[in-house]
N, C-alpha and C. Protein backbone atom coordinates (compact mmCIF):
# COMPACT_ATOMS: atom_id res chain seq x y z
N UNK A 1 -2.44 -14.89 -8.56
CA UNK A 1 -3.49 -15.10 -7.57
C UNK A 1 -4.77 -14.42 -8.04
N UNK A 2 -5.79 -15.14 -7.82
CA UNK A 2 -7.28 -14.33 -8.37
C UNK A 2 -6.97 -13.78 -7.17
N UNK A 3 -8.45 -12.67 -7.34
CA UNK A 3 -8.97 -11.83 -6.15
C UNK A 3 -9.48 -12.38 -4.52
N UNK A 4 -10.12 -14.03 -4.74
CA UNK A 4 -10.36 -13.91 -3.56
C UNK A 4 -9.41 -14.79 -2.97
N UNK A 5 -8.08 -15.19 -3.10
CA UNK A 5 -6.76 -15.57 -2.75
C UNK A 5 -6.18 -14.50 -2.25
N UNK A 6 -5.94 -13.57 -3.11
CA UNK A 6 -5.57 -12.41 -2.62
C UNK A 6 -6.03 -11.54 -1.03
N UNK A 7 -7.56 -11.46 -0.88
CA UNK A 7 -8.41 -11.04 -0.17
C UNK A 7 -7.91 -12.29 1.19
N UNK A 8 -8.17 -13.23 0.72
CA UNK A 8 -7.02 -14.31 1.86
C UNK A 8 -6.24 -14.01 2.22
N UNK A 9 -4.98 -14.25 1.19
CA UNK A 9 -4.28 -13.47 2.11
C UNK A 9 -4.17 -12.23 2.59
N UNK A 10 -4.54 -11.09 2.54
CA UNK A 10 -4.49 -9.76 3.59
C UNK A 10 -5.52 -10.48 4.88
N UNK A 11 -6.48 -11.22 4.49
CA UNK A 11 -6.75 -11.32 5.70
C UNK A 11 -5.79 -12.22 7.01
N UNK A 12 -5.14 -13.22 6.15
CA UNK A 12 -4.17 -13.90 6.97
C UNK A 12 -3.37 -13.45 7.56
N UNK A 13 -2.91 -11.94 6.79
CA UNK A 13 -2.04 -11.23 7.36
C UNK A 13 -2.86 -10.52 9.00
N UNK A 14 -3.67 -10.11 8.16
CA UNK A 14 -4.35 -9.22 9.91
C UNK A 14 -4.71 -10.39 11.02
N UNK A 15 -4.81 -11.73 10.90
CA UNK A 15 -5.05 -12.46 11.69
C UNK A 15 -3.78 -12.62 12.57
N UNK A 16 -2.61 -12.98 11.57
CA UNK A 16 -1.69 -13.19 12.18
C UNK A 16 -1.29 -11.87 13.58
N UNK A 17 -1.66 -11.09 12.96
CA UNK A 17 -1.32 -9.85 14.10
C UNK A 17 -2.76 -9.86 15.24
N UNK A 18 -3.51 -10.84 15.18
CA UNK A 18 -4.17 -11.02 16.33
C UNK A 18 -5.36 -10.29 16.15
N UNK A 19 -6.64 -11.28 16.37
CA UNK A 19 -7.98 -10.43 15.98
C UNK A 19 -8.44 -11.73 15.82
N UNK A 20 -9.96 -11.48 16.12
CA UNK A 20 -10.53 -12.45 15.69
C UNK A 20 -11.65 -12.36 13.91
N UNK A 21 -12.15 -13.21 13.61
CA UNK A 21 -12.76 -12.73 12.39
C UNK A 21 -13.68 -11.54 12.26
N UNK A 22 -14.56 -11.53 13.78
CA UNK A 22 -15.80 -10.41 13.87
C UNK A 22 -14.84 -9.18 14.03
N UNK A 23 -14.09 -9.16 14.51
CA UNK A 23 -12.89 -8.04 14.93
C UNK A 23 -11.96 -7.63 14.11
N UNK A 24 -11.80 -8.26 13.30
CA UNK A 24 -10.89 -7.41 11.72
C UNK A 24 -11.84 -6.73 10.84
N UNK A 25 -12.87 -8.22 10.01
CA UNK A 25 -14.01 -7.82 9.43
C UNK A 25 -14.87 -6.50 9.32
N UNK A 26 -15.12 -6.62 10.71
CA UNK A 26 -16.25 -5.91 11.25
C UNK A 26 -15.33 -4.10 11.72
N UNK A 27 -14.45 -4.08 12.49
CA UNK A 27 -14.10 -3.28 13.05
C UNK A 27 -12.19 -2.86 12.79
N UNK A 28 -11.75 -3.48 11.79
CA UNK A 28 -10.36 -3.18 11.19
C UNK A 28 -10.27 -2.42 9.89
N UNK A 29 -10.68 -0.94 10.47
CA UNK A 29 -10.64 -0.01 8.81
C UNK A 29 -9.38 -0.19 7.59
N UNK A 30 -8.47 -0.40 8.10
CA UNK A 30 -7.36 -1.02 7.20
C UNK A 30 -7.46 -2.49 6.17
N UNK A 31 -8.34 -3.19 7.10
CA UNK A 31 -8.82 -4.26 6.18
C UNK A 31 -9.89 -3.82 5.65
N UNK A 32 -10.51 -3.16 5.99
CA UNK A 32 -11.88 -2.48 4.88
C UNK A 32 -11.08 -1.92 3.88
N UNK A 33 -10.35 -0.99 3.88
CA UNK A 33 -9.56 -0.42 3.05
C UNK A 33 -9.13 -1.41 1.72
N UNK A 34 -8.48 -2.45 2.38
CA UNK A 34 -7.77 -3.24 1.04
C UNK A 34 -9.05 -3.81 0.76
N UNK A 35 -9.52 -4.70 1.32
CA UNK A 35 -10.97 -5.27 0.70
C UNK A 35 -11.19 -4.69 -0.29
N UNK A 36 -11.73 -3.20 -0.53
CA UNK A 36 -12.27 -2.67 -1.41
C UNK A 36 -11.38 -2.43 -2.57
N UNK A 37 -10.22 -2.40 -2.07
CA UNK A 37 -9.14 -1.66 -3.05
C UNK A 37 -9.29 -3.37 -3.96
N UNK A 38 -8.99 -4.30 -3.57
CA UNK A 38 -9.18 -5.60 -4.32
C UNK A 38 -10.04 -5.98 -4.60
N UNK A 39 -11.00 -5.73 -4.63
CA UNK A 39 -12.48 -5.65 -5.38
C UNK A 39 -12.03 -4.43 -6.57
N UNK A 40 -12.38 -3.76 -6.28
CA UNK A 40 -12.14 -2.34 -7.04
C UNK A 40 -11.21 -2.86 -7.99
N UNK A 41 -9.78 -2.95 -7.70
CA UNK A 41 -8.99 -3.23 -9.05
C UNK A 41 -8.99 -4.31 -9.94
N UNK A 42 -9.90 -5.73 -9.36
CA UNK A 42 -10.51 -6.74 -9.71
C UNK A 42 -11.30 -6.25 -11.24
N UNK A 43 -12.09 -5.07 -10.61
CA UNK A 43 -13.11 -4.59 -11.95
C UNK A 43 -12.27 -3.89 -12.61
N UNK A 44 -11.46 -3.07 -12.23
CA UNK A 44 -10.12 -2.20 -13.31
C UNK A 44 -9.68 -3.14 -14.00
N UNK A 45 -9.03 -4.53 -13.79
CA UNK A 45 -8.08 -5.09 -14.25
C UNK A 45 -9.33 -6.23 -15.38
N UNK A 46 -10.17 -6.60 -15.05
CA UNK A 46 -10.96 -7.64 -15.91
C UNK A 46 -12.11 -7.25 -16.43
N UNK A 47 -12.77 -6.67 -15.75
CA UNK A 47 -13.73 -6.21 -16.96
C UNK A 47 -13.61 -4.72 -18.18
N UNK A 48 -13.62 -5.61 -19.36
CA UNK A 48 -13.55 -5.04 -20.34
C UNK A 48 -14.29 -4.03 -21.03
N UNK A 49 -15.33 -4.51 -21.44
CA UNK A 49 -16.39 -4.75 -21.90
C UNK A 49 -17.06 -3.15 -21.48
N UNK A 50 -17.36 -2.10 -22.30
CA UNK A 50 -17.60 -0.96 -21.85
C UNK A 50 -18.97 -0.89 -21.02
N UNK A 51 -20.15 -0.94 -21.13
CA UNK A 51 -21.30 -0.69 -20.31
C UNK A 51 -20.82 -1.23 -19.27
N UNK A 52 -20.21 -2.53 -19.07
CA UNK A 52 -20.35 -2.80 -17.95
C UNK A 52 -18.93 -2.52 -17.14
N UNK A 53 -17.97 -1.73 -17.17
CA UNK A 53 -16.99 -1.45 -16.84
C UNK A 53 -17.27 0.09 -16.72
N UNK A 54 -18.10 0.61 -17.26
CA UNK A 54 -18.37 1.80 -16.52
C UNK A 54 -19.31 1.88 -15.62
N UNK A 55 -20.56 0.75 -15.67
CA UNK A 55 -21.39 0.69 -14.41
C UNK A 55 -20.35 0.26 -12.91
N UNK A 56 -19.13 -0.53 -13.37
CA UNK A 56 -18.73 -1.05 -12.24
C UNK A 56 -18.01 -0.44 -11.53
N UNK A 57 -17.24 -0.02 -12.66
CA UNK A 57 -16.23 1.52 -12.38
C UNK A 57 -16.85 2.42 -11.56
N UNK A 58 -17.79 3.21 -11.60
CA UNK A 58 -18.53 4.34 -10.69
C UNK A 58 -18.85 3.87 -9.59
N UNK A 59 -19.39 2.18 -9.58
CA UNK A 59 -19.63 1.66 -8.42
C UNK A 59 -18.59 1.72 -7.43
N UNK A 60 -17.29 0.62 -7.65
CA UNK A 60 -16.15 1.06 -6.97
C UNK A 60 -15.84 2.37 -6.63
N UNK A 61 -16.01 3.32 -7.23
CA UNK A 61 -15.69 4.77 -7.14
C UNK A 61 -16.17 4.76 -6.03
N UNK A 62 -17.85 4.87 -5.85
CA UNK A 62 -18.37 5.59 -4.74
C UNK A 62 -18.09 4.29 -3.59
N UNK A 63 -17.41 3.67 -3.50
CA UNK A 63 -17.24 2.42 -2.76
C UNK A 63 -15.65 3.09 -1.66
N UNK A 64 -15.04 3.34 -2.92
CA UNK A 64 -13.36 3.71 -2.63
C UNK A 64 -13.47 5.22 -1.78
N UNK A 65 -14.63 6.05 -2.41
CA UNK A 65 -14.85 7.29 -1.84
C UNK A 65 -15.32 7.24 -0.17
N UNK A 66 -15.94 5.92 0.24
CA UNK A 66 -16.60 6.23 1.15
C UNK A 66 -15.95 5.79 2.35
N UNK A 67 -15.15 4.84 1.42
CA UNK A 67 -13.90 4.18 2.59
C UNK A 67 -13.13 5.18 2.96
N UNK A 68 -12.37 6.09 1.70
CA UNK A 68 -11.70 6.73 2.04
C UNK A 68 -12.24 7.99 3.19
N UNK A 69 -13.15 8.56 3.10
CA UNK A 69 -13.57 9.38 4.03
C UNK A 69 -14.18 8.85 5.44
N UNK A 70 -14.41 7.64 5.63
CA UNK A 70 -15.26 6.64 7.03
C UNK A 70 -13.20 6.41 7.06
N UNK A 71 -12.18 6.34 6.54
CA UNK A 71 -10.86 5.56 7.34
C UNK A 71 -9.62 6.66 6.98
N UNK A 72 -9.99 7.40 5.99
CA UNK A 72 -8.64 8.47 5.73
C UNK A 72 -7.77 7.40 4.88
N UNK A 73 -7.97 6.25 4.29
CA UNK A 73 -7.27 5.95 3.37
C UNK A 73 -7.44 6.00 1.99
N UNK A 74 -6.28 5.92 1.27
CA UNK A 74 -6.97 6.39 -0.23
C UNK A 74 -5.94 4.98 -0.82
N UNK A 75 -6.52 4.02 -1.56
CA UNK A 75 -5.91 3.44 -2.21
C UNK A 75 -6.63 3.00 -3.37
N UNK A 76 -6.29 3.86 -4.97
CA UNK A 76 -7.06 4.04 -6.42
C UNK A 76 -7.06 2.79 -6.65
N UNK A 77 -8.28 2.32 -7.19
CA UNK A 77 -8.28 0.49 -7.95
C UNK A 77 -6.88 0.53 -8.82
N UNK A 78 -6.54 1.60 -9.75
CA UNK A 78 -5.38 1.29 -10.39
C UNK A 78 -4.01 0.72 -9.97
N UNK A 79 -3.92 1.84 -8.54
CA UNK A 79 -2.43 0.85 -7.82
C UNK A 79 -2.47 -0.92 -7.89
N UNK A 80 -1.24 -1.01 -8.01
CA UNK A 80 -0.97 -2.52 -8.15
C UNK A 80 0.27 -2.75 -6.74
N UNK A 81 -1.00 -3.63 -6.36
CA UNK A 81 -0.40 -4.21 -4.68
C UNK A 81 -0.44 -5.48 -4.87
N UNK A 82 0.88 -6.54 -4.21
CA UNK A 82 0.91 -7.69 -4.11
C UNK A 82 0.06 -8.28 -3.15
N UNK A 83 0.23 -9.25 -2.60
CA UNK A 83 -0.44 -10.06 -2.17
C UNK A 83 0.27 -9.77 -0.40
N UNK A 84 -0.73 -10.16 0.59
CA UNK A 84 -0.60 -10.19 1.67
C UNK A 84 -0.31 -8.59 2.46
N UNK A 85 -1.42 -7.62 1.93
CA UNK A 85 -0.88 -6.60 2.46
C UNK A 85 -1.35 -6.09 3.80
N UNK A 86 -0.67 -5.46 4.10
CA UNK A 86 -1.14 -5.16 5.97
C UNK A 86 -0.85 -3.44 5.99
N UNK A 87 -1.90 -2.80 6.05
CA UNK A 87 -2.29 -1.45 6.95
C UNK A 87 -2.19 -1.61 8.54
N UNK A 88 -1.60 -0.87 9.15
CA UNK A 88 -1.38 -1.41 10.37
C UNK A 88 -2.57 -0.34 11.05
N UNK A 89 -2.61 0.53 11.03
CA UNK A 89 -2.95 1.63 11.63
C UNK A 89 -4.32 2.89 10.78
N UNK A 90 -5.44 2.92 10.84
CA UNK A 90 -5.58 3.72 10.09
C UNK A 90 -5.58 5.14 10.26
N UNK A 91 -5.95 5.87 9.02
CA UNK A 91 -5.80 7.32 8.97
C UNK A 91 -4.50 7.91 8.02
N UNK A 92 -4.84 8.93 7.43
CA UNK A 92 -4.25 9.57 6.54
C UNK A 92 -3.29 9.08 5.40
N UNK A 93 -3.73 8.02 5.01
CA UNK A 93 -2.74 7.39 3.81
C UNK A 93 -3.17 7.12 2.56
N UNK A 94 -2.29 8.11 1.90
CA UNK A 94 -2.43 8.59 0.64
C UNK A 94 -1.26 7.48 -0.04
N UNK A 95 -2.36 6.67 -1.23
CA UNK A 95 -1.62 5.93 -2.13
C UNK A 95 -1.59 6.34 -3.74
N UNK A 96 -0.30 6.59 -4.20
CA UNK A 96 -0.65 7.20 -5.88
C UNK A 96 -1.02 6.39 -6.55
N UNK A 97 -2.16 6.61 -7.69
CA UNK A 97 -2.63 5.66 -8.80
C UNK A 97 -1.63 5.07 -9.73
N UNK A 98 -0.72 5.25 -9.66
CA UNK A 98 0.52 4.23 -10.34
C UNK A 98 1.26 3.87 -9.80
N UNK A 99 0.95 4.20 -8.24
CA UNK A 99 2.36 3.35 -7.47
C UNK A 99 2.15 1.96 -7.27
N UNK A 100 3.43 1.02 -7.22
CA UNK A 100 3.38 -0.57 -6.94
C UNK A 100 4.14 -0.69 -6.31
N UNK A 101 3.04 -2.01 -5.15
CA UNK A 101 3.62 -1.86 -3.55
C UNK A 101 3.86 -3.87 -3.93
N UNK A 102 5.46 -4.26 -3.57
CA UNK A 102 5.13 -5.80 -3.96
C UNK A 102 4.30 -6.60 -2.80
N UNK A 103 4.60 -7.75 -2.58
CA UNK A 103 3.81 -9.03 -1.49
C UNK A 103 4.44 -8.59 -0.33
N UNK A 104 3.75 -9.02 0.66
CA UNK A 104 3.97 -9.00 1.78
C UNK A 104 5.06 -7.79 2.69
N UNK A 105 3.96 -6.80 2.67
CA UNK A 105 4.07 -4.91 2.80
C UNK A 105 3.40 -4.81 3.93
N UNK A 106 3.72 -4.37 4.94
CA UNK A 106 3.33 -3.41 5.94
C UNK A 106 3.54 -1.56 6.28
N UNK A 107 2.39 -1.11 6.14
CA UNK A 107 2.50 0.29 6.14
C UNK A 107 1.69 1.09 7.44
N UNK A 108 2.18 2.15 8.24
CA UNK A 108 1.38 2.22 9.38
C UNK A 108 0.56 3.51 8.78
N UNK A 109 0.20 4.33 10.00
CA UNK A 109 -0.56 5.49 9.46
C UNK A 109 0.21 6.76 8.88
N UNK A 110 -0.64 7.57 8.43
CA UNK A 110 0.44 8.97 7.56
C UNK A 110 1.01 8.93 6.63
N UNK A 111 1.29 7.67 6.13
CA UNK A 111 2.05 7.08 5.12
C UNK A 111 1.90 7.74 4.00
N UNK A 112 2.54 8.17 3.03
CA UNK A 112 2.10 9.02 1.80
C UNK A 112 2.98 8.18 0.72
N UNK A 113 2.49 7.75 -0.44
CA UNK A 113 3.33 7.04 -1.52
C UNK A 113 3.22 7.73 -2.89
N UNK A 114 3.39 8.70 -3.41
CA UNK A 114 3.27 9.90 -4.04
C UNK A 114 3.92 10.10 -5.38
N UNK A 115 3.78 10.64 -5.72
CA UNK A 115 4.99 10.98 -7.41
C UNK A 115 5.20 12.22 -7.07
N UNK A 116 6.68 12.99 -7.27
CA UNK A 116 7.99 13.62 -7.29
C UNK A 116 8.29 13.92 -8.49
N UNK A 117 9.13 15.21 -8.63
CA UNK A 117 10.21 14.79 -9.61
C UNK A 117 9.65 15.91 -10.70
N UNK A 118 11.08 16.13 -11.43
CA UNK A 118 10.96 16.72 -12.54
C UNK A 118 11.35 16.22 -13.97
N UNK A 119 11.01 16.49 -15.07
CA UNK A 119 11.17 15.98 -16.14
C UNK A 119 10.97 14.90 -16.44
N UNK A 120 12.26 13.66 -16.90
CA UNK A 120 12.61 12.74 -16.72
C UNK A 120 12.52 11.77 -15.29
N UNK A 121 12.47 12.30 -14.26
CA UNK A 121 12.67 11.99 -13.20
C UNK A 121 11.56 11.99 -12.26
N UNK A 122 10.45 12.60 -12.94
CA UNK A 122 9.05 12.87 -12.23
C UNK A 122 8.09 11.77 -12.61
N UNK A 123 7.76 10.51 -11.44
CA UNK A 123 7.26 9.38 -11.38
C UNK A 123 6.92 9.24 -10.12
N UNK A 124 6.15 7.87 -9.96
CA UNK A 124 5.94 7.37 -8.99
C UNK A 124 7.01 6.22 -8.02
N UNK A 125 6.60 5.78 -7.11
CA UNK A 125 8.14 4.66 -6.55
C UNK A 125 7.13 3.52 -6.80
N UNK A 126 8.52 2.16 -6.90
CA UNK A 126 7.98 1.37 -7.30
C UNK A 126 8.90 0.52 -5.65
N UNK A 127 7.38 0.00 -5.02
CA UNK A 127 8.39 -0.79 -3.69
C UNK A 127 8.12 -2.55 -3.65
N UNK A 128 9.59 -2.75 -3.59
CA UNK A 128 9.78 -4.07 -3.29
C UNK A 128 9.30 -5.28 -2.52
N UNK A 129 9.13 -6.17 -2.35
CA UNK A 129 8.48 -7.27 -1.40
C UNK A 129 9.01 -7.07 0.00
N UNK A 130 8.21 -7.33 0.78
CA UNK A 130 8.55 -7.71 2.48
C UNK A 130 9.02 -5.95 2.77
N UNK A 131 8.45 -5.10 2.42
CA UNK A 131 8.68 -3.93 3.19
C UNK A 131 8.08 -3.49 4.09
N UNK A 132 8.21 -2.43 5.10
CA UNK A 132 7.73 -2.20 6.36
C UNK A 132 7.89 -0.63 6.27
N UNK A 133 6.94 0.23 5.96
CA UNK A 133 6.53 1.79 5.90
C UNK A 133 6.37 2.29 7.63
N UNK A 134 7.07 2.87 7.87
CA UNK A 134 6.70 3.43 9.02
C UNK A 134 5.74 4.89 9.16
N UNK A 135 5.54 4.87 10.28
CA UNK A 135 4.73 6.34 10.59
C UNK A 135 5.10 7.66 9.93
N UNK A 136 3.68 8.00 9.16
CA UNK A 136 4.57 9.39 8.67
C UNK A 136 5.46 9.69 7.66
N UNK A 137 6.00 8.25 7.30
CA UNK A 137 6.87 8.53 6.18
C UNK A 137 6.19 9.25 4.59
N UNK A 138 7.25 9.37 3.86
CA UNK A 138 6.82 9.63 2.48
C UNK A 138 7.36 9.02 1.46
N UNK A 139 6.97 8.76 0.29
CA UNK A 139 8.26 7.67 -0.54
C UNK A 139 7.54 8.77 -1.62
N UNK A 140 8.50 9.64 -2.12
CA UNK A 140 8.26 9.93 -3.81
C UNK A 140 8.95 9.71 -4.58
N UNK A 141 8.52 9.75 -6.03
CA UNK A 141 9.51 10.00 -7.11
C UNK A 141 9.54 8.99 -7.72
N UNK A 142 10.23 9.17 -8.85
CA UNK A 142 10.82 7.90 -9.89
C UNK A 142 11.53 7.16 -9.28
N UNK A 143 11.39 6.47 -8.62
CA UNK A 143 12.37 5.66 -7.21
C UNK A 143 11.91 3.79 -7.52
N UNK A 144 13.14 2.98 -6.92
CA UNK A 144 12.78 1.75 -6.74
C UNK A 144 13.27 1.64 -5.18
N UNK A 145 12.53 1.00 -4.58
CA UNK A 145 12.50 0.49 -3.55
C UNK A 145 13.06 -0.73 -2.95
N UNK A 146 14.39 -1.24 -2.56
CA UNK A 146 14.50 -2.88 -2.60
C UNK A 146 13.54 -3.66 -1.82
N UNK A 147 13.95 -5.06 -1.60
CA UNK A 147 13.30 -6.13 -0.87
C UNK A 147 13.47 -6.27 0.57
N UNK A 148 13.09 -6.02 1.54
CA UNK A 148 13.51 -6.47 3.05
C UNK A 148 13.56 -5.11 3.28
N UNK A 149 13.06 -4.01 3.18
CA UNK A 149 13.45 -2.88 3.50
C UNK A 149 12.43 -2.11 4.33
N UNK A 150 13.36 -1.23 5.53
CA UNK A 150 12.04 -0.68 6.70
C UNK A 150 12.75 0.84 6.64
N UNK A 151 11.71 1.43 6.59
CA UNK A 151 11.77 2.96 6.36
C UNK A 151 11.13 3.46 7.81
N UNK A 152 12.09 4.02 7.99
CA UNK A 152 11.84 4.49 9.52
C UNK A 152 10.46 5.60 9.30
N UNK A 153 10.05 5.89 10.88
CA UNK A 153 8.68 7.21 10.72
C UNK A 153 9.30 8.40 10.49
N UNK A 154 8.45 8.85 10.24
CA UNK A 154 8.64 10.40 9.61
C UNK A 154 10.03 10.34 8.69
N UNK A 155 10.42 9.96 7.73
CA UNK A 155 11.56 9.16 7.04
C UNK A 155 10.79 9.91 5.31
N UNK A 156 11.65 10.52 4.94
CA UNK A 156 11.66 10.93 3.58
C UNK A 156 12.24 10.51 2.25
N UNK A 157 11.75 9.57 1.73
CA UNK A 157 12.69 8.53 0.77
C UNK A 157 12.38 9.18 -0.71
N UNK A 158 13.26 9.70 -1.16
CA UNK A 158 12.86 10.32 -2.46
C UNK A 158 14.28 9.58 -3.56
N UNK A 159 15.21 9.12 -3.64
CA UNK A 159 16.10 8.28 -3.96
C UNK A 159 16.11 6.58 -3.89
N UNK A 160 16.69 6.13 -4.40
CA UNK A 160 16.40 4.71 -4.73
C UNK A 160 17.20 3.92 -3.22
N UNK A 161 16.43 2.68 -3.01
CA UNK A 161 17.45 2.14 -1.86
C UNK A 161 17.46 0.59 -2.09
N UNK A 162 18.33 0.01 -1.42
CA UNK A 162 18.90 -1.16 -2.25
C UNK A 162 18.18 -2.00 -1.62
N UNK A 163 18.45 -3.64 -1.25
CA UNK A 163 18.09 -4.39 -0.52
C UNK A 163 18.29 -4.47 0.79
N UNK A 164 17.51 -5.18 1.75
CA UNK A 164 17.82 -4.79 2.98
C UNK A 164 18.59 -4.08 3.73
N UNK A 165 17.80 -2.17 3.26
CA UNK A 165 18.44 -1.37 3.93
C UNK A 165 17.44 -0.98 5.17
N UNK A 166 18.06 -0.38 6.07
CA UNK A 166 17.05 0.24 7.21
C UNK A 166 17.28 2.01 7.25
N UNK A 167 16.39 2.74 6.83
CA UNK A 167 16.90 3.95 6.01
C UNK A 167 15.65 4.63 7.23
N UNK A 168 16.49 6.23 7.35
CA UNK A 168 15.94 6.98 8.63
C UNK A 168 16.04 8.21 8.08
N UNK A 169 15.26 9.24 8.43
CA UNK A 169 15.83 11.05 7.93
C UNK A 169 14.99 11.77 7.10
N UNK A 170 15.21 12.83 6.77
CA UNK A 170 14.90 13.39 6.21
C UNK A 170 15.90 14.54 5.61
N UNK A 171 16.50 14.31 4.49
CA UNK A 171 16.13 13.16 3.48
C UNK A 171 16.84 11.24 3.92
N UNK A 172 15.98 10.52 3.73
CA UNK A 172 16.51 9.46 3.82
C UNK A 172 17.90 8.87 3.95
N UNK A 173 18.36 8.09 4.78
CA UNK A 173 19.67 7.73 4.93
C UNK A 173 20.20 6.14 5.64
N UNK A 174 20.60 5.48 4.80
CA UNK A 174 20.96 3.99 4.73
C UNK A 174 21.64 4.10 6.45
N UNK A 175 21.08 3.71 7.54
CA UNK A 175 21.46 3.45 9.02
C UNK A 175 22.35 1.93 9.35
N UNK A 176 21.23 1.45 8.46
CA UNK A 176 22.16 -0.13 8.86
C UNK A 176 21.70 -1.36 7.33
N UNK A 177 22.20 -2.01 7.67
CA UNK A 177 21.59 -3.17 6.08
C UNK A 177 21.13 -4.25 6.68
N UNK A 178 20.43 -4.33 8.17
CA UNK A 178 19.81 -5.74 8.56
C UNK A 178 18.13 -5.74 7.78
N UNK A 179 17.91 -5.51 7.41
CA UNK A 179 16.60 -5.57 6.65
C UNK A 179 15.35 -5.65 7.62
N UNK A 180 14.18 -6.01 6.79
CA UNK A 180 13.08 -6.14 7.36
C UNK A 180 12.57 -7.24 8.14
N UNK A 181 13.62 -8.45 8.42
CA UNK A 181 13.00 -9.27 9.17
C UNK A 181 12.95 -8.85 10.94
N UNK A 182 11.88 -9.53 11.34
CA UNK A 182 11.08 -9.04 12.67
C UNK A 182 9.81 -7.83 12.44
N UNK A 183 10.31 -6.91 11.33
CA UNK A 183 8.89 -6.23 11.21
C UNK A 183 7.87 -6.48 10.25
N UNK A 184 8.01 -7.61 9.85
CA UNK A 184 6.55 -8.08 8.83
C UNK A 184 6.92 -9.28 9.12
């Protein structure tokens, strides 16, 4: 998907959850958030070409900086996010510059997606399609994430979890295996 397919869909996504265009656009800091983040990694990912990848680069910078402090979200042009993503909530969500979030992701506020770990084992998580981040949670570490999967709030996932698990705790713990359908 180019960028402004992409930018489609997140917006399709926030529509679907009800809003009108002046009312996401205008007044949905979570869609400001990705907006920029897909712009921003648009210029990370294609332009080459040094003068102008460092004029664009700083631009995004102070772009990503200002979002992040006007919404409390942080998401680096480098992260690699699929398509159709949904911030539900804004405020305090910290995304790591190498973490990858797949298509069609919902994450609420507090959310922290972080790198963990020691040695060998000290990485970022890599999360699966159709997931659903709840409040507060944290995902670190050298971790994979499956597909269909809802991580309860305040929920500490530092271990790997399979496919449609529904995982709760601190530290994290497989509750049931109906997956993520109904919450994205």
């Amino acid at each position: 998907m180019n960028v402004f397919q992409l930018i489609k869909s997140d917006y399709r996504k926030y529509k679907n959850y009800g809003g009108s265009f002046f009312g996401i656009v205008f007044f949905t800091q979570g869609f400001w958030a990705v907006f920029q983040y897909r712009i921003a990694h648009f210029i990370f990912e294609k332009i080459k070409w040094q003068p102008f990848r460092f004029l664009f680069t700083f631009m995004a910078l102070i772009g990503q900086k200002t979002i992040e402090i006007i919404t409390g979200i942080s998401i680096p042009a480098s992260a690699k996010i699929g398509h159709s993503f949904y911030i539900g909530h804004f405020g305090g969500i910290i995304i790591n510059a190498y973490a990858v979030i797949g298509n069609n992701c919902n994450i609420s506020q507090g959310v922290t997606i972080g790198v963990s770990g020691r040695g060998t084992n000290r990485g970022v998580p890599v999360i699966g399609n159709e997931v659903y981040i709840g409040a507060n949670a944290v995902v670190s570490g050298k971790i994979a994430i499956g597909n269909r999967v809802v991580i309860g709030a305040c929920s500490l996932v530092n271990t790997p979890i399979e496919d449609n698990s529904v995982v709760l705790g601190v530290p994290a713990i497989v509750i049931s295996k109906n997956g993520s359908k109904g919450y994205i």
